[in-house]
N, C-alpha and C. Protein backbone atom coordinates (compact mmCIF):
# COMPACT_ATOMS: atom_id res chain seq x y z
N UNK A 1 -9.75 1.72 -1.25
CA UNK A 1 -9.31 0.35 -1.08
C UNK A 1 -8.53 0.26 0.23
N UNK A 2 -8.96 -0.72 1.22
CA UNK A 2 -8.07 -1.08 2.29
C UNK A 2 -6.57 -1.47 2.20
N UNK A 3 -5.82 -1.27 3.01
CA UNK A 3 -4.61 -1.49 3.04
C UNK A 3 -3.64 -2.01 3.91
N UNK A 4 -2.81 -2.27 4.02
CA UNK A 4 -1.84 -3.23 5.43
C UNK A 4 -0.85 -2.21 6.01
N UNK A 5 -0.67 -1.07 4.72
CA UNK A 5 0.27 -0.30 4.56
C UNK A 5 1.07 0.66 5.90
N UNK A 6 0.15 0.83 6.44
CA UNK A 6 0.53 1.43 7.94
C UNK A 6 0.61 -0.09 9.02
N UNK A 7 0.22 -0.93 8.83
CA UNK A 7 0.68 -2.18 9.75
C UNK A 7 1.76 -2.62 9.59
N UNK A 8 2.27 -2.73 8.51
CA UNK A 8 3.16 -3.36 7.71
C UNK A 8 4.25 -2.25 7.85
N UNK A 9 3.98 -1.34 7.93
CA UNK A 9 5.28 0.03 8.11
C UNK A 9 5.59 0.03 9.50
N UNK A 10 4.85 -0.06 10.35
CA UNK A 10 4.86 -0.09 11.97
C UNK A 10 5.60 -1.29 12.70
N UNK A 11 5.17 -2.59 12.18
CA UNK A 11 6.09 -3.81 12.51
C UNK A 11 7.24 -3.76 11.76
N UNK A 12 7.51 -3.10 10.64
CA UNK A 12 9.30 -3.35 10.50
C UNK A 12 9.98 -1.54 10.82
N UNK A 13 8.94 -0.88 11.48
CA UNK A 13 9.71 0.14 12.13
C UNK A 13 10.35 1.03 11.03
N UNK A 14 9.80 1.49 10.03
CA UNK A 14 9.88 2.39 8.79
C UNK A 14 8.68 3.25 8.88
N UNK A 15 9.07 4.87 8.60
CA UNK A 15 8.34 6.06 8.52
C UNK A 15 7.88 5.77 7.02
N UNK A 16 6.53 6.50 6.88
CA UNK A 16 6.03 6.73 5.85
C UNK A 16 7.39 7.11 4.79
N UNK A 17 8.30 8.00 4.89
CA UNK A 17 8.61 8.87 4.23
C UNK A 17 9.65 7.99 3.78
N UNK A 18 10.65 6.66 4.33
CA UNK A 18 11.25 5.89 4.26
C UNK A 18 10.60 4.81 3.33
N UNK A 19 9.70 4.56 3.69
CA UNK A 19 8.61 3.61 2.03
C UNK A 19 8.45 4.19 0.97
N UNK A 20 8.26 5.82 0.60
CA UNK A 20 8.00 6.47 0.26
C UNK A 20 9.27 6.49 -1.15
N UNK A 21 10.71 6.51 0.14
CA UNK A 21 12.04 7.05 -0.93
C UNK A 21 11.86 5.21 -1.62
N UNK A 22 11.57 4.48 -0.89
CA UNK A 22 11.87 2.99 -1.36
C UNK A 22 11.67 2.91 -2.70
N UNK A 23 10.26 2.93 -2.82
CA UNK A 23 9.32 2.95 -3.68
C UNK A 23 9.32 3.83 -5.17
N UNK A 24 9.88 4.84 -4.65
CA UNK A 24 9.73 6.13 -5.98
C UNK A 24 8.40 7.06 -5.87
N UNK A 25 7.95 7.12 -4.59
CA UNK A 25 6.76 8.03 -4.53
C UNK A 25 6.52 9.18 -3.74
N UNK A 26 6.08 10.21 -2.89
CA UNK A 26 6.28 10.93 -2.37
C UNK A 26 5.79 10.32 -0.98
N UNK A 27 5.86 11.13 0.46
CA UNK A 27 5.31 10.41 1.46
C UNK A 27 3.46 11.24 1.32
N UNK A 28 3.41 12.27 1.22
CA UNK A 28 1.70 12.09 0.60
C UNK A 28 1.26 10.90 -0.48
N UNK A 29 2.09 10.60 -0.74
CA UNK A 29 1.05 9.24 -1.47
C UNK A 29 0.65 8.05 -0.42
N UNK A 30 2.03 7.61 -0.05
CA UNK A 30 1.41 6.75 0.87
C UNK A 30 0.54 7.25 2.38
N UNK A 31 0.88 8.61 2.77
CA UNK A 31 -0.42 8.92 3.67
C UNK A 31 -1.49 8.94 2.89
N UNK A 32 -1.66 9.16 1.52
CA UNK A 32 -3.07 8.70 1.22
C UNK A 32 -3.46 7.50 0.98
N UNK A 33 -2.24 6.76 0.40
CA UNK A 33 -2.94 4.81 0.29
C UNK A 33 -3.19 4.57 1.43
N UNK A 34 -2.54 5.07 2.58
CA UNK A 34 -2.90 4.78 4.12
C UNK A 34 -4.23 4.68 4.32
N UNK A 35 -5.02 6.26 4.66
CA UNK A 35 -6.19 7.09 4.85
C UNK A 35 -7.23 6.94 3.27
N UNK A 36 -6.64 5.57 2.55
CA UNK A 36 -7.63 4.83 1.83
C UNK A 36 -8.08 6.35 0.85
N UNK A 37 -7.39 7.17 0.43
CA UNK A 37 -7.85 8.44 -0.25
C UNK A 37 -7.42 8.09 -1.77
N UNK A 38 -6.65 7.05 -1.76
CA UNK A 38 -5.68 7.00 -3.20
C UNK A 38 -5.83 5.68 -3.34
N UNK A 39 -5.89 4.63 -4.40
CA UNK A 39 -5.84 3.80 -5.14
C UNK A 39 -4.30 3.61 -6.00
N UNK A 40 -3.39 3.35 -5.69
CA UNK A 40 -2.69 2.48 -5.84
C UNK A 40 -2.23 1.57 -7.05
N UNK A 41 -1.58 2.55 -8.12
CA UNK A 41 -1.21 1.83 -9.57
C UNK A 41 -0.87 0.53 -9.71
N UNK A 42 -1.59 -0.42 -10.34
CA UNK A 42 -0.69 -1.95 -10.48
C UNK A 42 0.85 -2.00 -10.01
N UNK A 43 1.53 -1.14 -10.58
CA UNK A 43 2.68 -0.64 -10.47
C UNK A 43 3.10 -0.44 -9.00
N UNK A 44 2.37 0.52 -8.55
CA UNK A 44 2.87 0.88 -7.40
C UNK A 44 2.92 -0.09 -6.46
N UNK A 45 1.69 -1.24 -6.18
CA UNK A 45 0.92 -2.26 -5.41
C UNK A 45 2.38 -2.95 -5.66
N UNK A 46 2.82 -3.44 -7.05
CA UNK A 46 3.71 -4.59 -6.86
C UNK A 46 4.61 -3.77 -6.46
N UNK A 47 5.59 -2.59 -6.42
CA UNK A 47 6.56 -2.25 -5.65
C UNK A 47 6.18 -2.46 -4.50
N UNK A 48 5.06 -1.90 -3.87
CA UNK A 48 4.59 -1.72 -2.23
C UNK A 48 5.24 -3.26 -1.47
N UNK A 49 4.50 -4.33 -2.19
CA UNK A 49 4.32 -5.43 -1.94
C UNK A 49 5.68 -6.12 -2.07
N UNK A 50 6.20 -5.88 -2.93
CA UNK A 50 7.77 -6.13 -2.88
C UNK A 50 9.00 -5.89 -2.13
N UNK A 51 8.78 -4.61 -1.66
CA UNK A 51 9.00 -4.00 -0.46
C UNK A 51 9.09 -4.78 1.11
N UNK A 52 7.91 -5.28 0.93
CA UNK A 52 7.08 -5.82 2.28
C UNK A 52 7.70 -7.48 2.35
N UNK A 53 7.71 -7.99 0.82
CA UNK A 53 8.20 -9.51 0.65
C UNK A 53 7.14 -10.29 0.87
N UNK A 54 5.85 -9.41 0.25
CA UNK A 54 4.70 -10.09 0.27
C UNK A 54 3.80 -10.16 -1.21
N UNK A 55 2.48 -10.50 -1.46
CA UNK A 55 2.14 -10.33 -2.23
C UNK A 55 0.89 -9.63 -2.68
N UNK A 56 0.58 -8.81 -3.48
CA UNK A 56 -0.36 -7.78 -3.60
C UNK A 56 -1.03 -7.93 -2.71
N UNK A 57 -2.01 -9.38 -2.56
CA UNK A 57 -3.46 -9.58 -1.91
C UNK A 57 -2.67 -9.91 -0.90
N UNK A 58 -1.82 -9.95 -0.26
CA UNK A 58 -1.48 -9.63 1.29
C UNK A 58 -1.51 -8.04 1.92
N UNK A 59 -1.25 -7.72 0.76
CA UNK A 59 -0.78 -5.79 1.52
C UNK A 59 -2.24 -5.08 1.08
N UNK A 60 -2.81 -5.24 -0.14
CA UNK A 60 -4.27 -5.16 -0.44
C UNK A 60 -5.04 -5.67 -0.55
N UNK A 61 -6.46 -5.20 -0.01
CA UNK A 61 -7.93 -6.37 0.14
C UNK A 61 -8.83 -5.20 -0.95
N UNK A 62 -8.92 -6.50 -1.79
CA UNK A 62 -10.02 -5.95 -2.89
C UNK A 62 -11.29 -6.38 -2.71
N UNK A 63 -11.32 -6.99 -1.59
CA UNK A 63 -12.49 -7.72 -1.17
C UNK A 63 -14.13 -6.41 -1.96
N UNK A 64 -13.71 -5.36 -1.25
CA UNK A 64 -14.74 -4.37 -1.88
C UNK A 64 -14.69 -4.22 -3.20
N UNK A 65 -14.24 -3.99 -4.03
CA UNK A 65 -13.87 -4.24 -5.34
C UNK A 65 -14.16 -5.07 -6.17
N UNK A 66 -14.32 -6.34 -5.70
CA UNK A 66 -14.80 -7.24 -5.76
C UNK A 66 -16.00 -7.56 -6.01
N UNK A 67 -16.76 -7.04 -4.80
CA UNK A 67 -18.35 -6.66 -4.59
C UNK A 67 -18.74 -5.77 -5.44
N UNK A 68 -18.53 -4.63 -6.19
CA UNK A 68 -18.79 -3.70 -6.70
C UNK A 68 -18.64 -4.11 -8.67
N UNK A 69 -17.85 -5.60 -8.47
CA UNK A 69 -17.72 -6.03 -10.02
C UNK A 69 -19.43 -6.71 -10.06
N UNK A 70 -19.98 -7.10 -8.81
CA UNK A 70 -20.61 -8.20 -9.24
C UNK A 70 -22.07 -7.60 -9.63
């Protein structure tokens, strides 16, 4: 699944590893939601996104996901 997650870390000037402590996750997780390797617990998405002061489908595109229901 695509992600904002490295855009969104870069414009407010936070290391992976700094989202990482935010959140409750390690910084290999989010280098993998990054590098699209990991999928992203309901859970985690709304922390991510909460984080950001945005909302899921801003920080994630399920657009593919989507395609793959139909």
């Amino acid at each position: 699944m695509k992600t904002r997650i490295q855009e969104l870390r870069k414009k407010h000037k936070i290391t992976q590893e700094e989202l990482a402590l935010s959140v409750g996750v390690s910084r290999q997780t989010i280098t993998s939601l990054e590098n699209e390797k990991y999928t992203a617990s309901l859970v985690l998405a709304y922390k991510i996104s909460r984080f950001f002061n945005l909302t899921i489908e801003d920080v994630f595109d399920f657009s593919e996901t989507e395609k793959e229901e139909l």
